[in-house]
PDB file of N, CA and C in Angstrom:
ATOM      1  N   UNK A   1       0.801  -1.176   0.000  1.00  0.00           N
ATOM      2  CA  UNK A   1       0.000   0.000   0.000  1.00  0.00           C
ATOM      3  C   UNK A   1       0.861   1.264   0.000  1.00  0.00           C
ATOM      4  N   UNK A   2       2.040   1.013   0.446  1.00  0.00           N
ATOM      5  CA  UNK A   2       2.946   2.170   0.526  1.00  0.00           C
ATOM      6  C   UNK A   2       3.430   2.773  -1.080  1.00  0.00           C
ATOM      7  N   UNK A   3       2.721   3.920  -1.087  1.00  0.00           N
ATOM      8  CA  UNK A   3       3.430   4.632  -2.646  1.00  0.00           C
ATOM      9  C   UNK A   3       2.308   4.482  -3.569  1.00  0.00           C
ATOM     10  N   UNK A   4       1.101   3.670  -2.693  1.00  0.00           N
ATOM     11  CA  UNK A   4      -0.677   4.557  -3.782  1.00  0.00           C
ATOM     12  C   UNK A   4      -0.743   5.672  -3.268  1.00  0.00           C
ATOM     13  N   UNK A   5      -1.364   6.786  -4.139  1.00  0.00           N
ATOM     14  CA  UNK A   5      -1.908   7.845  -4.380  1.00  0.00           C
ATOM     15  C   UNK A   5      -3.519   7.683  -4.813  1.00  0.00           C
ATOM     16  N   UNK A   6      -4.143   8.727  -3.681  1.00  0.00           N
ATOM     17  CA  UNK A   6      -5.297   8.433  -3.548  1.00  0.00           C
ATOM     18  C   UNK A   6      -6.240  10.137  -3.264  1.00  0.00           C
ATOM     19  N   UNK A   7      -7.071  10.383  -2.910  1.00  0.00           N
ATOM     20  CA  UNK A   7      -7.785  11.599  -2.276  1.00  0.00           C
ATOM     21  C   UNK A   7      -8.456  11.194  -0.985  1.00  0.00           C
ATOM     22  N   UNK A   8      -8.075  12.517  -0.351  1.00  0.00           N
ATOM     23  CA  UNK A   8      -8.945  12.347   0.775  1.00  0.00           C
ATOM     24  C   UNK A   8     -10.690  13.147   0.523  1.00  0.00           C
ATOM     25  N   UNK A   9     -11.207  11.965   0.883  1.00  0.00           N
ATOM     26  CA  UNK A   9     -12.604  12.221   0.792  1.00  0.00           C
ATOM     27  C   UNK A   9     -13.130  13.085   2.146  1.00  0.00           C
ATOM     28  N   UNK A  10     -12.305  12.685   3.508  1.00  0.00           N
ATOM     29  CA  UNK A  10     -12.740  13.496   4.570  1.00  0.00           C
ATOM     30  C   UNK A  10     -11.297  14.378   4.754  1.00  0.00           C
ATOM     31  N   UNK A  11     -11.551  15.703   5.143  1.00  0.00           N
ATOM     32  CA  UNK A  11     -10.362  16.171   5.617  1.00  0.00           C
ATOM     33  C   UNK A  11      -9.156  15.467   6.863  1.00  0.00           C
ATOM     34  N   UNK A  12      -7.918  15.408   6.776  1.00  0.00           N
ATOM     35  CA  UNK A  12      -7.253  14.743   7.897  1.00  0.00           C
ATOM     36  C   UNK A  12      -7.001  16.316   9.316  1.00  0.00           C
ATOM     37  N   UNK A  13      -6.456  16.132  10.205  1.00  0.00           N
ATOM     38  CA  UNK A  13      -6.556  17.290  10.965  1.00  0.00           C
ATOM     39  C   UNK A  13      -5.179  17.523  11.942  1.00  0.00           C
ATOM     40  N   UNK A  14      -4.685  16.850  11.075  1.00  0.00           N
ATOM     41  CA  UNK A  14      -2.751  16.643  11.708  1.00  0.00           C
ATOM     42  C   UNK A  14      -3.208  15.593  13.492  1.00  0.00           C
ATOM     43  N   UNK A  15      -2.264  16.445  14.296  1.00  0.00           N
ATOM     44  CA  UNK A  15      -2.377  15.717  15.683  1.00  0.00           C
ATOM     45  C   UNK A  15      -4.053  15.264  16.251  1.00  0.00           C
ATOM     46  N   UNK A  16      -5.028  16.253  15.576  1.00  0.00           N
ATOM     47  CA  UNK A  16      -5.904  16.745  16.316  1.00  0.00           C
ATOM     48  C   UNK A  16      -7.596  15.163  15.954  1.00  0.00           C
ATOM     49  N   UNK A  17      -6.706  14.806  14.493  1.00  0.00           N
ATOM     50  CA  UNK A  17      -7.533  13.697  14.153  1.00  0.00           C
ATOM     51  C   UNK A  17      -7.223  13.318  12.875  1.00  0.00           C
ATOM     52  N   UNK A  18      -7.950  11.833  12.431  1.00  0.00           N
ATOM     53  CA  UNK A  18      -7.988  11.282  11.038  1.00  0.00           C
ATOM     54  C   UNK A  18      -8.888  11.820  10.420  1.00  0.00           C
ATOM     55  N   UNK A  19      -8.997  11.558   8.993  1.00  0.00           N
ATOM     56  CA  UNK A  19      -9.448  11.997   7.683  1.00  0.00           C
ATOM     57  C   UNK A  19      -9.597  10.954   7.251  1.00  0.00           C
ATOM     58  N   UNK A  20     -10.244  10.760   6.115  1.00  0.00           N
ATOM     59  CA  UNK A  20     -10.513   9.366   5.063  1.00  0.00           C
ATOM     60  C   UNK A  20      -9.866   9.486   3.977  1.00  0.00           C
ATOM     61  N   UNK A  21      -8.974   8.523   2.873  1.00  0.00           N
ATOM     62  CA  UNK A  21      -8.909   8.599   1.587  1.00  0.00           C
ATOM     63  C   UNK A  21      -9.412   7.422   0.845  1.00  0.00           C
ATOM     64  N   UNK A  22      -9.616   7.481  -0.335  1.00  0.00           N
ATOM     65  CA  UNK A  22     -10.161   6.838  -1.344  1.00  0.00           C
ATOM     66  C   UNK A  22      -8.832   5.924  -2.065  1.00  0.00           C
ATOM     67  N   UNK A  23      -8.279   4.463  -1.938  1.00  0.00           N
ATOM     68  CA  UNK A  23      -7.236   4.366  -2.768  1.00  0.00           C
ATOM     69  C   UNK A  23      -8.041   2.803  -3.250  1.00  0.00           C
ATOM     70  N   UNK A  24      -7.045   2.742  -4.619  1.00  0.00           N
ATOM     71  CA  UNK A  24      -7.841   2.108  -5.207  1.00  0.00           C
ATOM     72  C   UNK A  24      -6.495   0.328  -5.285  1.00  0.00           C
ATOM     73  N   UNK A  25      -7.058  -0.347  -4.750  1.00  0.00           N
ATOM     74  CA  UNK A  25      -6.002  -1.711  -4.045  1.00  0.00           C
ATOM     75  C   UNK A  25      -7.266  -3.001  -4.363  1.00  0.00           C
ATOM     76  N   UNK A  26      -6.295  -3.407  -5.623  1.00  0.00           N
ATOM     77  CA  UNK A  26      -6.367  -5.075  -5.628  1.00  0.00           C
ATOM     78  C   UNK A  26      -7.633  -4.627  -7.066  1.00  0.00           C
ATOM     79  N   UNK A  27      -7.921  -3.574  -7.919  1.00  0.00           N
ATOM     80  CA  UNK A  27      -8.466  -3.343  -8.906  1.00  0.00           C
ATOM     81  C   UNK A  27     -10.041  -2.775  -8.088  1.00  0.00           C
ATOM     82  N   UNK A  28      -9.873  -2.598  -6.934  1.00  0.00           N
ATOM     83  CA  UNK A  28     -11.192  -1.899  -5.966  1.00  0.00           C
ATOM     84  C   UNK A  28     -10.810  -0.465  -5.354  1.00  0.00           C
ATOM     85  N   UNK A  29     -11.863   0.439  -5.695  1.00  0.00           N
ATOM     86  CA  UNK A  29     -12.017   1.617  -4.524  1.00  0.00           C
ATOM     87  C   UNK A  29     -12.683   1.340  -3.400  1.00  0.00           C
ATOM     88  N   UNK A  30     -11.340   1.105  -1.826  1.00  0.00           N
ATOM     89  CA  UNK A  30     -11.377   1.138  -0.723  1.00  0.00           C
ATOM     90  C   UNK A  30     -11.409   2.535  -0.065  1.00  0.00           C
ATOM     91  N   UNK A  31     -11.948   2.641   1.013  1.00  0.00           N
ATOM     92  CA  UNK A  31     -11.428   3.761   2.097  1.00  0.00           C
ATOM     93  C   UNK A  31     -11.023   3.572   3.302  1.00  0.00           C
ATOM     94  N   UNK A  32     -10.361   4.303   3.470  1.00  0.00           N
ATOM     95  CA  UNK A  32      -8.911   4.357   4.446  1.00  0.00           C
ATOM     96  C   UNK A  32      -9.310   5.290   5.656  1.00  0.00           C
ATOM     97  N   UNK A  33      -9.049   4.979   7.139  1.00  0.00           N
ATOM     98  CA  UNK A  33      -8.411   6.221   8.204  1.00  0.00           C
ATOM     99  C   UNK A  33      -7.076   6.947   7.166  1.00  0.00           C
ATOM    100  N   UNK A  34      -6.937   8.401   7.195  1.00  0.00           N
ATOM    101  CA  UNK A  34      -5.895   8.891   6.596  1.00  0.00           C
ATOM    102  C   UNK A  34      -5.098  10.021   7.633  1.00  0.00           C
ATOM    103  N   UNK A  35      -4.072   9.679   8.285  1.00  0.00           N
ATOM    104  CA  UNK A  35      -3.593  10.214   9.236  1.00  0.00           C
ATOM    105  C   UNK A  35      -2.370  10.791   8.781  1.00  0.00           C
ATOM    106  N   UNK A  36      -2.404  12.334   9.195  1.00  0.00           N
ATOM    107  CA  UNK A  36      -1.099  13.494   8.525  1.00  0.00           C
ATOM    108  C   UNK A  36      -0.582  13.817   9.574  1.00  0.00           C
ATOM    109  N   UNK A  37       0.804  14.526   8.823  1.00  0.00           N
ATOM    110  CA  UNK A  37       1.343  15.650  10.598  1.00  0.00           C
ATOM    111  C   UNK A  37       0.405  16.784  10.243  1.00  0.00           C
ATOM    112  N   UNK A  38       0.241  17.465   9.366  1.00  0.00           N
ATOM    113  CA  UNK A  38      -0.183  18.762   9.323  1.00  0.00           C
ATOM    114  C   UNK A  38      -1.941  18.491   8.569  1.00  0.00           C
ATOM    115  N   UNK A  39      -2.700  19.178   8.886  1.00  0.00           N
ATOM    116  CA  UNK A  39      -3.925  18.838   8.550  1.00  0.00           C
ATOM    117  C   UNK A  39      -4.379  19.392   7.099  1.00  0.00           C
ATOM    118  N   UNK A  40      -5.009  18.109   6.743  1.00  0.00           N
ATOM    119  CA  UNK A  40      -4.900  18.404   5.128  1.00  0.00           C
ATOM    120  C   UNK A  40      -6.600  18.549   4.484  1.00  0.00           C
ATOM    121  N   UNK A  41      -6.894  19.317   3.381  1.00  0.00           N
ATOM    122  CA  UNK A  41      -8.369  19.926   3.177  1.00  0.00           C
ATOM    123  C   UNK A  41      -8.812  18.519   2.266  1.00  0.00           C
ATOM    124  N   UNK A  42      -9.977  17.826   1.988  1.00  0.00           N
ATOM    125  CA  UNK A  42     -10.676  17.530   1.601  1.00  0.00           C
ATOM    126  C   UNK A  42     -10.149  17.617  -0.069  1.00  0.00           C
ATOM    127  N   UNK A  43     -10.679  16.704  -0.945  1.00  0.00           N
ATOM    128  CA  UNK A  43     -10.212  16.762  -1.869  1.00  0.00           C
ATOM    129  C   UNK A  43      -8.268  16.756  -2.503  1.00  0.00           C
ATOM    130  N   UNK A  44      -7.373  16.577  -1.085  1.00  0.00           N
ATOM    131  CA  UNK A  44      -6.438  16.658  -1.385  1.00  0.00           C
ATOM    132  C   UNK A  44      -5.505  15.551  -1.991  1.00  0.00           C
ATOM    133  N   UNK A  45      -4.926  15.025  -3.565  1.00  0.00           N
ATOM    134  CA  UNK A  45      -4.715  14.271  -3.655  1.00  0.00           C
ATOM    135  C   UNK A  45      -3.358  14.110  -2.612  1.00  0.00           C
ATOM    136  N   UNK A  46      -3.119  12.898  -2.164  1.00  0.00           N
ATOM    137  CA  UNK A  46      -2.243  12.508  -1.145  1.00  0.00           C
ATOM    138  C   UNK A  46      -1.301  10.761  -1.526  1.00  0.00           C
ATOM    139  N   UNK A  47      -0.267  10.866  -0.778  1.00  0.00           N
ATOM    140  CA  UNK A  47       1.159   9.380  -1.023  1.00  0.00           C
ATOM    141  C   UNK A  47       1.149   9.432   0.424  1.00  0.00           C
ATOM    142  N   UNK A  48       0.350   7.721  -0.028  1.00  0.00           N
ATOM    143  CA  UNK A  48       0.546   6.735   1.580  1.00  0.00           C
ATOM    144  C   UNK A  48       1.911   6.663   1.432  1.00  0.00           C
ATOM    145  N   UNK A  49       2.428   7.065   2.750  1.00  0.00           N
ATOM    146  CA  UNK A  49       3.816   6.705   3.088  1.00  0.00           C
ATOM    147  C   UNK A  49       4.539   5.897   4.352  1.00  0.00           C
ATOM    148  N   UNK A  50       2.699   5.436   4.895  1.00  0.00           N
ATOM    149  CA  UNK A  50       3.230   4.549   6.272  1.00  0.00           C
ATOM    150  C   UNK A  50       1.737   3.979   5.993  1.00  0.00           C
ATOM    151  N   UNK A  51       1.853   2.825   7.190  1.00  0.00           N
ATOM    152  CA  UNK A  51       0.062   2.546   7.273  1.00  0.00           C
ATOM    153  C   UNK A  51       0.568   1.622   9.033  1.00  0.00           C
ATOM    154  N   UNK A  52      -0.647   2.288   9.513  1.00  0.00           N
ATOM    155  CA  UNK A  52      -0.577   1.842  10.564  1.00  0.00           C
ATOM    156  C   UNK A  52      -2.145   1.034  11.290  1.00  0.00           C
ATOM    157  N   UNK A  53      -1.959  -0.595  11.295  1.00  0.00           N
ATOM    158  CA  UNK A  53      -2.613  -1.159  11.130  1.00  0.00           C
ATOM    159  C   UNK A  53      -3.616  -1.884   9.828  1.00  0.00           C
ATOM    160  N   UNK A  54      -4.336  -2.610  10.054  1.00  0.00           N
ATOM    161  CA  UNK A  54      -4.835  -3.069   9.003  1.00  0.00           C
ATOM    162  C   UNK A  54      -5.714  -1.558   8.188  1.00  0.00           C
ATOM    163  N   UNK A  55      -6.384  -0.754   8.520  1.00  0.00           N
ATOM    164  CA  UNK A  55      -7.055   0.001   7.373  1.00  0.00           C
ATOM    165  C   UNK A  55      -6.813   1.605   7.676  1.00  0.00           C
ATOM    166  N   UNK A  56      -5.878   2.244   8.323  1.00  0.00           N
ATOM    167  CA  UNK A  56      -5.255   3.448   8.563  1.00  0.00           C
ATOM    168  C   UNK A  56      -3.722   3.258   7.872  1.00  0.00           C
ATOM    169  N   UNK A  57      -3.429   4.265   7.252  1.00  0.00           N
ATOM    170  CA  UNK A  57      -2.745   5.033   5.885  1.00  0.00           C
ATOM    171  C   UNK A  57      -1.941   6.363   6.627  1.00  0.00           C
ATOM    172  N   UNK A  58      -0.973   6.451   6.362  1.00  0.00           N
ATOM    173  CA  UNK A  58      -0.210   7.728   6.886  1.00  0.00           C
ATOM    174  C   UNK A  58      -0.058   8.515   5.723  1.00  0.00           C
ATOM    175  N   UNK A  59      -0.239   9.670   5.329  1.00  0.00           N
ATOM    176  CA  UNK A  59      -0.224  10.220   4.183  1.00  0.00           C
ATOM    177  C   UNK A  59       0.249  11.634   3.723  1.00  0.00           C
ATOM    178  N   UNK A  60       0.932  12.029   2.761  1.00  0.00           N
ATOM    179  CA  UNK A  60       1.374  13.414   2.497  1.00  0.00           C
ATOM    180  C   UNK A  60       1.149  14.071   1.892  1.00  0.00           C
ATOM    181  N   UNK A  61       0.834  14.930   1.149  1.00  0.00           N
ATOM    182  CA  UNK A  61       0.512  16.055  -0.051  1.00  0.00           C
ATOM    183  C   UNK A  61       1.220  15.278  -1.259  1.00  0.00           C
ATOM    184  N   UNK A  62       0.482  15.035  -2.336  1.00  0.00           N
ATOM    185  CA  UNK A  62       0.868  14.349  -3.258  1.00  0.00           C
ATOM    186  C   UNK A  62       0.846  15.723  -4.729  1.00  0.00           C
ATOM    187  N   UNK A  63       1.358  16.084  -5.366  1.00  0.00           N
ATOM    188  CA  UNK A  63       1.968  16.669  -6.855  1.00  0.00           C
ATOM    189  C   UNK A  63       1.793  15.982  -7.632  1.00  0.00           C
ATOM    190  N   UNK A  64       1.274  15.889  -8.571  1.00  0.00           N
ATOM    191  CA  UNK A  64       1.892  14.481  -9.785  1.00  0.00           C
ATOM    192  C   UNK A  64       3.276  15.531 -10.283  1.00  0.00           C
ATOM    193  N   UNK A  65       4.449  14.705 -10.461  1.00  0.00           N
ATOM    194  CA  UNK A  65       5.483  15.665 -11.385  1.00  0.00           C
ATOM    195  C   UNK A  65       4.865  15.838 -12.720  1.00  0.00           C
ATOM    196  N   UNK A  66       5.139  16.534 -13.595  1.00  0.00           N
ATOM    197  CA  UNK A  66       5.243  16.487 -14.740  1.00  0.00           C
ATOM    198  C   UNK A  66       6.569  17.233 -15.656  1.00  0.00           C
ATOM    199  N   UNK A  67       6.941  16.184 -16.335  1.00  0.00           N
ATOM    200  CA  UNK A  67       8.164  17.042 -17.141  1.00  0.00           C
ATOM    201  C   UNK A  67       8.165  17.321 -18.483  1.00  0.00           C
ATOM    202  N   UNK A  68       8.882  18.767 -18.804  1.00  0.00           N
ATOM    203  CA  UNK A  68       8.555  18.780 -19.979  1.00  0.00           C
ATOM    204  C   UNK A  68      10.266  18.864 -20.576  1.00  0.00           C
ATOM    205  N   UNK A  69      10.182  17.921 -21.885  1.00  0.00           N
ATOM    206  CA  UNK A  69      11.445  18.776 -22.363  1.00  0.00           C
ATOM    207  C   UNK A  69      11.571  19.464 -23.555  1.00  0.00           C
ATOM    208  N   UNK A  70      12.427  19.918 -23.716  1.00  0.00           N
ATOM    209  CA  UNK A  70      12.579  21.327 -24.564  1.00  0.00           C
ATOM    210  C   UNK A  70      13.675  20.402 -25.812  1.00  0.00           C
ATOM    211  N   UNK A  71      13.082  20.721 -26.892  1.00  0.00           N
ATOM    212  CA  UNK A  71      14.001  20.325 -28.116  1.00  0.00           C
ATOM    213  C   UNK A  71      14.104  22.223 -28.884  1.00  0.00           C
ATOM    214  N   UNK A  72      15.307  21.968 -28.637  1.00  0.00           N
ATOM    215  CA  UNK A  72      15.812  23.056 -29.833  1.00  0.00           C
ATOM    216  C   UNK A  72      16.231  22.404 -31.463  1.00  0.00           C
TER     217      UNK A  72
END
């Protein structure tokens, strides 16, 4: 599970509480406890980067990169 990218459907709230995300494991959309350091808004796509226990997800602000390159 470590390194899906998913959204949180409920906001997370750093120390103060969990949030939910949506990740999609084994060809199914599951939902997750989604637990941050810093509290994250609703809709934020997010990278499980821990999971603690069977259905809680530790999670961070996720970017997709995108690169572009330049031909001269």
């Amino acid at each position: 599970m470590i390194g899906c990218v998913g959204t949180l459907i409920v906001a997370t709230r750093g120390a103060d509480g969990p949030g939910e995300v949506i990740l999609s494991v084994r060809g199914t959309r599951e939902a997750f406890l989604a637990r941050s350091d810093e509290p994250l808004p609703k809709g934020t796509n997010v990278l499980v980067v821990g999971v603690r226990g069977a259905r809680t997800v530790i999670v961070e602000p996720w970017t997709e990169m995108v690169t572009t390159e330049l031909f001269s």
